[in-house]
C-alpha atoms as a PDB file:
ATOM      1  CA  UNK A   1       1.845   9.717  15.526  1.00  0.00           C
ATOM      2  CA  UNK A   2       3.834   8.146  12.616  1.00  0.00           C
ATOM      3  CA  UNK A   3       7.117   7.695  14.606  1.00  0.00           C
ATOM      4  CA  UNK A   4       4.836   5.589  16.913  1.00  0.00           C
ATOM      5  CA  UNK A   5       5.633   2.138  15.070  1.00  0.00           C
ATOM      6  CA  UNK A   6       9.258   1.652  13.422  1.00  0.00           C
ATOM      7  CA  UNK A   7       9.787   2.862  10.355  1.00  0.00           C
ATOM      8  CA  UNK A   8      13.112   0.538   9.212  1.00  0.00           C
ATOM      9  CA  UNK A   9      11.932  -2.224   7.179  1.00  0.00           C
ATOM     10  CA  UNK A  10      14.146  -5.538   8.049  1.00  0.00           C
ATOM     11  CA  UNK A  11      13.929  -8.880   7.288  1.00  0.00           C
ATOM     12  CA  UNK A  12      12.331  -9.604  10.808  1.00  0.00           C
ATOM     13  CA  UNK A  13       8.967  -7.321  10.010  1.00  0.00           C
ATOM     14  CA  UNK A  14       9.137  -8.780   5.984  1.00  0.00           C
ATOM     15  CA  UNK A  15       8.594 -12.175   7.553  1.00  0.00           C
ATOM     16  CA  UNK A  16       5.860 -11.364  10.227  1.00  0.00           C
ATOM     17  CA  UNK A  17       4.373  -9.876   7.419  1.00  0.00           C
ATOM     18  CA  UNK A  18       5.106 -12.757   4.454  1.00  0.00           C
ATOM     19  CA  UNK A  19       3.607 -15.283   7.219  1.00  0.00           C
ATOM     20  CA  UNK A  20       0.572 -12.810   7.668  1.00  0.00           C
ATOM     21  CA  UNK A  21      -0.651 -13.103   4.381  1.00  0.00           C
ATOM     22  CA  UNK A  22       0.049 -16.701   4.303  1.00  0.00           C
ATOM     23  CA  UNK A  23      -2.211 -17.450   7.796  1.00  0.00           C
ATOM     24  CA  UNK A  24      -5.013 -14.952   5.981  1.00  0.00           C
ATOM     25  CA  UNK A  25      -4.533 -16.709   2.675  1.00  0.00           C
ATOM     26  CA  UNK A  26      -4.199 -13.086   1.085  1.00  0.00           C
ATOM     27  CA  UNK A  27      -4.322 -13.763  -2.379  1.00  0.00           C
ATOM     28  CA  UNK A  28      -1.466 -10.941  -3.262  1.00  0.00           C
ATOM     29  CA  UNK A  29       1.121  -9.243  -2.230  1.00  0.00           C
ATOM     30  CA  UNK A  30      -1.391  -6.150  -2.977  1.00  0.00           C
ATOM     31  CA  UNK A  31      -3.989  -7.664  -0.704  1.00  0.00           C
ATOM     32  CA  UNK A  32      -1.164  -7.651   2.369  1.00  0.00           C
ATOM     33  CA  UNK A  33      -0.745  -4.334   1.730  1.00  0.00           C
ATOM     34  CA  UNK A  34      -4.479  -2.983   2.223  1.00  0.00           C
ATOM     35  CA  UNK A  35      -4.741  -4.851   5.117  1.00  0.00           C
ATOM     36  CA  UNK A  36      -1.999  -2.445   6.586  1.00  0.00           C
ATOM     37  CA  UNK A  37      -5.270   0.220   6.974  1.00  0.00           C
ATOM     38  CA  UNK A  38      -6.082  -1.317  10.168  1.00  0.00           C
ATOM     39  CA  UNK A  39      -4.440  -0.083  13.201  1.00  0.00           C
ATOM     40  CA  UNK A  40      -3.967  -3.283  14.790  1.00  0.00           C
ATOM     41  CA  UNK A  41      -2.082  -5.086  12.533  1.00  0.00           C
ATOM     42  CA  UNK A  42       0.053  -1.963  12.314  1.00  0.00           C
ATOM     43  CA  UNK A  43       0.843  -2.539  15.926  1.00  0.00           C
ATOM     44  CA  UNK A  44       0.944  -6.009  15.723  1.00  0.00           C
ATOM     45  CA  UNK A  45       4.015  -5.574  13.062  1.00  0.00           C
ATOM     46  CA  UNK A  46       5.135  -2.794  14.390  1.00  0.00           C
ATOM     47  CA  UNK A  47       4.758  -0.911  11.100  1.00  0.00           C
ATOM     48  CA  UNK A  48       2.860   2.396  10.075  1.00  0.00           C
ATOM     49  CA  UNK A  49       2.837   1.503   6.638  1.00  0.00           C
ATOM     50  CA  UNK A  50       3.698  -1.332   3.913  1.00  0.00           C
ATOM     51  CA  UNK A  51       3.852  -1.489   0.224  1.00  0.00           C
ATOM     52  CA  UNK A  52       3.465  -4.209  -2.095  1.00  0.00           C
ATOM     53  CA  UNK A  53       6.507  -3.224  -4.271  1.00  0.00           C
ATOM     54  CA  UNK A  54       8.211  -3.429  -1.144  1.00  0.00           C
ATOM     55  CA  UNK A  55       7.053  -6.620  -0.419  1.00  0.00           C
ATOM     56  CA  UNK A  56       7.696  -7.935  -3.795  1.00  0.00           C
ATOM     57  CA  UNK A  57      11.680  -7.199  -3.026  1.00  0.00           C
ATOM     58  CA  UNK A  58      12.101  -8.652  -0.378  1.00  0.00           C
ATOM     59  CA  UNK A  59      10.436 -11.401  -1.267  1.00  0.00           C
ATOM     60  CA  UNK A  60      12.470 -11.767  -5.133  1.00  0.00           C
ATOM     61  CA  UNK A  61      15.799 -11.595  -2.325  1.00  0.00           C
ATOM     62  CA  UNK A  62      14.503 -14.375  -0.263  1.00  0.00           C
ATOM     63  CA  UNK A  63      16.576 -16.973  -0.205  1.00  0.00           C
ATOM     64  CA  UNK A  64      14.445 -20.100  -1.026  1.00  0.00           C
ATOM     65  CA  UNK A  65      15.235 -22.527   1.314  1.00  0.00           C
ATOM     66  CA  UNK A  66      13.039 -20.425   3.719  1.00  0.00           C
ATOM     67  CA  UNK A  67      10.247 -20.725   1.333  1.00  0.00           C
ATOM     68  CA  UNK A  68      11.060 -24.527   1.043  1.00  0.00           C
ATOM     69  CA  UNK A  69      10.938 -24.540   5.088  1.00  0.00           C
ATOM     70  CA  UNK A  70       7.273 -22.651   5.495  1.00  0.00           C
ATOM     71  CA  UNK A  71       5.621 -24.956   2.718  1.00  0.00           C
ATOM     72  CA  UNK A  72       7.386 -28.113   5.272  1.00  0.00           C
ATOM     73  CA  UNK A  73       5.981 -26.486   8.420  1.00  0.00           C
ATOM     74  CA  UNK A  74       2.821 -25.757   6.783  1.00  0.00           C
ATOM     75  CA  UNK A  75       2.164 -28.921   4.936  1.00  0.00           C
ATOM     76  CA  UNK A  76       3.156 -31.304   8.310  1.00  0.00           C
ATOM     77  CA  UNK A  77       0.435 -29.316  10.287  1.00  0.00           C
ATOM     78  CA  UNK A  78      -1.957 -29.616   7.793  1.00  0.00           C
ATOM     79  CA  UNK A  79      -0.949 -33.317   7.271  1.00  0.00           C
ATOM     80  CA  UNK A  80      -1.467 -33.653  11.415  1.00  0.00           C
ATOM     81  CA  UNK A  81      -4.847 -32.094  11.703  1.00  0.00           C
ATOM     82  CA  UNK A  82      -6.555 -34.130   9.056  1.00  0.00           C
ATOM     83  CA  UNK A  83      -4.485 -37.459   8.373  1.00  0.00           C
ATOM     84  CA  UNK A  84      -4.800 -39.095   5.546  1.00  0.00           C
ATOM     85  CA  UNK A  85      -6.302 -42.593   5.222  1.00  0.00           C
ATOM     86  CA  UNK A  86      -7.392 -45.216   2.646  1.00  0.00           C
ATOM     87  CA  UNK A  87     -10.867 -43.940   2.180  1.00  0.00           C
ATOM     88  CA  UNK A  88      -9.674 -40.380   1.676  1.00  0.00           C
ATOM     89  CA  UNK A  89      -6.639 -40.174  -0.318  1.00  0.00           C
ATOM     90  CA  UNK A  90      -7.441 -38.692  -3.456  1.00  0.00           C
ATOM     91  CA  UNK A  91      -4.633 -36.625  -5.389  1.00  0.00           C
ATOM     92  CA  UNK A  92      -5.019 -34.860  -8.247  1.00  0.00           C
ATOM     93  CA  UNK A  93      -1.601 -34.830 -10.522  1.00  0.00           C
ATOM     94  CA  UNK A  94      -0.976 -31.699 -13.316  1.00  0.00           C
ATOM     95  CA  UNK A  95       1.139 -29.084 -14.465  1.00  0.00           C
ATOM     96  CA  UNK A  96       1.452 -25.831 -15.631  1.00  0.00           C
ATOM     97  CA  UNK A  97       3.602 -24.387 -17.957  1.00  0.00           C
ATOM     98  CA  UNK A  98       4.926 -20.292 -17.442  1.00  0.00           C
ATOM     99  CA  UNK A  99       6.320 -18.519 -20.592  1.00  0.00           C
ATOM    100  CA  UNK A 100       9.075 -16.911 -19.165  1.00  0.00           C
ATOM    101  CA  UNK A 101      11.601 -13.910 -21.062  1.00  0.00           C
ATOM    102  CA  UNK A 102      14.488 -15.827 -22.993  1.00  0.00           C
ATOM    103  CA  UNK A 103      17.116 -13.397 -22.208  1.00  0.00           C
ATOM    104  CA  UNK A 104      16.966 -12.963 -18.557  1.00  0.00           C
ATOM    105  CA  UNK A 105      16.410 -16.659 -18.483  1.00  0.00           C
ATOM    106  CA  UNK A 106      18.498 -18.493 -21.041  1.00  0.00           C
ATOM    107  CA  UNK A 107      18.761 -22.041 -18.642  1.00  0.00           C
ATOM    108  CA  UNK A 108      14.670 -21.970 -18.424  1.00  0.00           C
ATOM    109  CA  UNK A 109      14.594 -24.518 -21.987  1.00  0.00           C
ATOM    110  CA  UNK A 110      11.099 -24.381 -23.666  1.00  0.00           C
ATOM    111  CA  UNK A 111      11.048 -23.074 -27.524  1.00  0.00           C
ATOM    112  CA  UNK A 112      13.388 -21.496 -29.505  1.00  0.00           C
ATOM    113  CA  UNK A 113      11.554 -18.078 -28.878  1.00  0.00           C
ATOM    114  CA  UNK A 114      10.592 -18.166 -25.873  1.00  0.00           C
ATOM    115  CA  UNK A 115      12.289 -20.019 -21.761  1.00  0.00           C
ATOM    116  CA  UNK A 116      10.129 -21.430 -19.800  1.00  0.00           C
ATOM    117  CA  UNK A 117       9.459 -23.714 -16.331  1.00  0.00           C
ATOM    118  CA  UNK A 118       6.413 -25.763 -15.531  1.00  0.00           C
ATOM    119  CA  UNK A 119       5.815 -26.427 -12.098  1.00  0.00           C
ATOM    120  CA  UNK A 120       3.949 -29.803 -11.719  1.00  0.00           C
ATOM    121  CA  UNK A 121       1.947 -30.102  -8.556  1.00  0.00           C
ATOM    122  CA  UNK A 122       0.140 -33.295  -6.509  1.00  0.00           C
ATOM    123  CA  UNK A 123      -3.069 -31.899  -5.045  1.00  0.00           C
ATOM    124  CA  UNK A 124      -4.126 -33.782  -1.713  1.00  0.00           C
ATOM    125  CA  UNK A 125      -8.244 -33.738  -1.932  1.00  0.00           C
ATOM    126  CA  UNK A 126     -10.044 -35.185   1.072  1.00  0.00           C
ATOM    127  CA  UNK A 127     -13.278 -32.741   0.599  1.00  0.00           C
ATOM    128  CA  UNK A 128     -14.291 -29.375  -0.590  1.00  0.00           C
ATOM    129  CA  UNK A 129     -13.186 -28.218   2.716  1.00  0.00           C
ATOM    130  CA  UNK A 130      -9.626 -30.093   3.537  1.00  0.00           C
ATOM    131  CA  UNK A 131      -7.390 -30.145  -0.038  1.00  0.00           C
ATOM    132  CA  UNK A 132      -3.938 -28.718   0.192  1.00  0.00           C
ATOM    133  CA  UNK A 133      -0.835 -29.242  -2.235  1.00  0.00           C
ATOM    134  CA  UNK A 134       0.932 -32.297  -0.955  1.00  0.00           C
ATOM    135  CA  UNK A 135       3.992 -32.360  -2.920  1.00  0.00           C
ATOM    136  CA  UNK A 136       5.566 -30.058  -6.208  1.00  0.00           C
ATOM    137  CA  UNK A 137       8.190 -30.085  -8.418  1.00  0.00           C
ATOM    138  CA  UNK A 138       9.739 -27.290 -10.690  1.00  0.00           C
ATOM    139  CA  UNK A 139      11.588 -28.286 -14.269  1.00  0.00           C
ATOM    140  CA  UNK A 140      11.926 -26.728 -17.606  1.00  0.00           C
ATOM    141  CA  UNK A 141       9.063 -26.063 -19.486  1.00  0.00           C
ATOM    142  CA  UNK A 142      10.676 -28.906 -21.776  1.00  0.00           C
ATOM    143  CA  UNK A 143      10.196 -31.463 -19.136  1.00  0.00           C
ATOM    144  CA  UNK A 144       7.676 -34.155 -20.192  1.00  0.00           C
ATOM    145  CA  UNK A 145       4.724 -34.925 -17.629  1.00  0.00           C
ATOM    146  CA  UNK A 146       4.929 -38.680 -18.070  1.00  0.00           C
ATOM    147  CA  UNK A 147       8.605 -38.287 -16.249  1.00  0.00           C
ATOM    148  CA  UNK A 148       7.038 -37.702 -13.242  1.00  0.00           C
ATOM    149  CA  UNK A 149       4.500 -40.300 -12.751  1.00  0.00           C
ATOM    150  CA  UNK A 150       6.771 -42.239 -10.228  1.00  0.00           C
ATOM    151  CA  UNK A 151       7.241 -39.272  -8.361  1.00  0.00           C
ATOM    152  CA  UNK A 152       3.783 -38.156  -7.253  1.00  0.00           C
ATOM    153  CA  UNK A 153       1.781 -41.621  -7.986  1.00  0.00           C
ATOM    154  CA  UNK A 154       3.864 -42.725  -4.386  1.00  0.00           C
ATOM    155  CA  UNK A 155       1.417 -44.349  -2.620  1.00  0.00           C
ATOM    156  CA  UNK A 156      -0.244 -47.458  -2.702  1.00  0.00           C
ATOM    157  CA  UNK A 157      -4.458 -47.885  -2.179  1.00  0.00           C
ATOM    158  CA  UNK A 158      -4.595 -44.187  -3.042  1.00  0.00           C
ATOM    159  CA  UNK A 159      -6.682 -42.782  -5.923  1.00  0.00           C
ATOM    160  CA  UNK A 160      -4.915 -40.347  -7.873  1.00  0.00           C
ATOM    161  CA  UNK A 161      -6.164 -38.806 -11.521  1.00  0.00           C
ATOM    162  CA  UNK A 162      -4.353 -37.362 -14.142  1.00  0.00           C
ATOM    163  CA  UNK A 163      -4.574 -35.961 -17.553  1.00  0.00           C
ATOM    164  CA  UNK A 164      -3.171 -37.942 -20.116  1.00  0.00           C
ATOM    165  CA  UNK A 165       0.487 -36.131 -19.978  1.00  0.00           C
ATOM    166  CA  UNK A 166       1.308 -38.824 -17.805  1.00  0.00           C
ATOM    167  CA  UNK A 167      -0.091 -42.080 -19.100  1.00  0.00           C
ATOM    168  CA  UNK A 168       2.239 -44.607 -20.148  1.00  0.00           C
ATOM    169  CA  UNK A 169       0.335 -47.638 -20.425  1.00  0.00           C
ATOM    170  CA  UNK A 170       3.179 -50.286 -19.021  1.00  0.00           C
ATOM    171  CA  UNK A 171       4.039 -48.286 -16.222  1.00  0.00           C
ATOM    172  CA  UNK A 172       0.372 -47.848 -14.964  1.00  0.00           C
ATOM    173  CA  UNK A 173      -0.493 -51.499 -15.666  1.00  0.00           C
ATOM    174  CA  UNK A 174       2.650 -52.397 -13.176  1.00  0.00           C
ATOM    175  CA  UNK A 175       1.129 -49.854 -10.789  1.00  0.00           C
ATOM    176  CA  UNK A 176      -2.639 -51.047 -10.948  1.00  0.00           C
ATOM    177  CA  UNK A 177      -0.773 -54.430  -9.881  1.00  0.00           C
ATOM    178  CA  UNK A 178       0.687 -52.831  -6.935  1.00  0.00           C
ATOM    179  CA  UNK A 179      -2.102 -51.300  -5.263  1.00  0.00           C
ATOM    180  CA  UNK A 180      -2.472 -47.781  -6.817  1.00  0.00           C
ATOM    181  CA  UNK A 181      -5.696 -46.773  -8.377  1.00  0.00           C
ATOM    182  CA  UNK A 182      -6.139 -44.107 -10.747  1.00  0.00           C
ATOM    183  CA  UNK A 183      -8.782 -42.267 -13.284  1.00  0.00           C
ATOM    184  CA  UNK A 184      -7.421 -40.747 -16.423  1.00  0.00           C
ATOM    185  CA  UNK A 185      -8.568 -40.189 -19.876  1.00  0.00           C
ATOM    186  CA  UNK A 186      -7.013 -42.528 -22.875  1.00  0.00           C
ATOM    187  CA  UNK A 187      -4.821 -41.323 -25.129  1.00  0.00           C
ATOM    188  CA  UNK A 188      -6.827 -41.054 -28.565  1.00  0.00           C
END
């Protein structure tokens, strides 16, 4: 009975299975692999079995314009179902900062102990139900916030807020003059 599925792994079945866990919003790479109990999403993939160290090769080989292309597919069809209008734009603008290992990533610039990257992230927010990232960027963990203001406050008679990482008073009072609104806290 385990001969009945294939047993070779290729990048065919890793990307069924990658675009699995995206549709089912599996929350790790762990999760995709319990839901290989069920005999009909073995059959579906054509698999008897997964693991999520498996998984987590093949998806550290990826090459990343693939990712690039899913979160492009994705985004447009979420962008068709629910478009996005005047009354409903609301983005929310941050970043996060990951320490990252200073040997095996000497270009990632953050302290002198320690690389880093921070990825900084526009949040689309019509309602509890319908948010979705809307646009991201990924820089050193050096990388100042208020560098990015121009990049993901991009359109006019939307609402966006922001911590104060971004505020630069000039900029936002040529903005508020063109038509972008935003809430943020003051600096002191």
């Amino acid at each position: 009975q385990a001969d009945k599925y294939h047993k070779k792994f290729d990048f065919e079945h890793f990307l069924k299975v990658f675009l699995y866990g995206i549709d089912n919003e599996c929350e790790s790479l762990r999760e995709i692999d319990t839901a290989f109990v069920s005999p009909d999403l073995q059959q579906t993939m054509t698999l008897d079995a997964i693991s999520h160290s498996q998984l987590s090769r093949e998806l550290a080989q990826m090459d990343d314009e693939i990712l690039w292309a899913i979160f492009a597919q994705l985004l447009e069809k979420t962008r068709s179902k629910i478009p996005v209008t005047k009354r409903n734009a609301l983005y929310l603008v941050d970043s996060s900062t990951f320490s990252l290992n200073t040997t095996r990533y000497p270009w990632a610039d953050f302290r002198s102990t320690k690389a880093g990257i921070k990825l900084h992230l526009k949040l689309c927010f019509m309602d509890k139900e319908h948010f979705y990232p809307d646009q991201f960027e990924v820089t050193n963990a050096v990388e100042h916030d208020d560098n990015h203001l121009e990049v993901f406050v991009n359109q006019p008679e939307a609402t966006y807020i922001f911590d104060r990482g971004y505020i630069d008073y000039e900029r936002l009072d040529e903005m508020e003059a063109d038509g972008y609104f935003f809430v943020t806290r003051v600096k002191k």
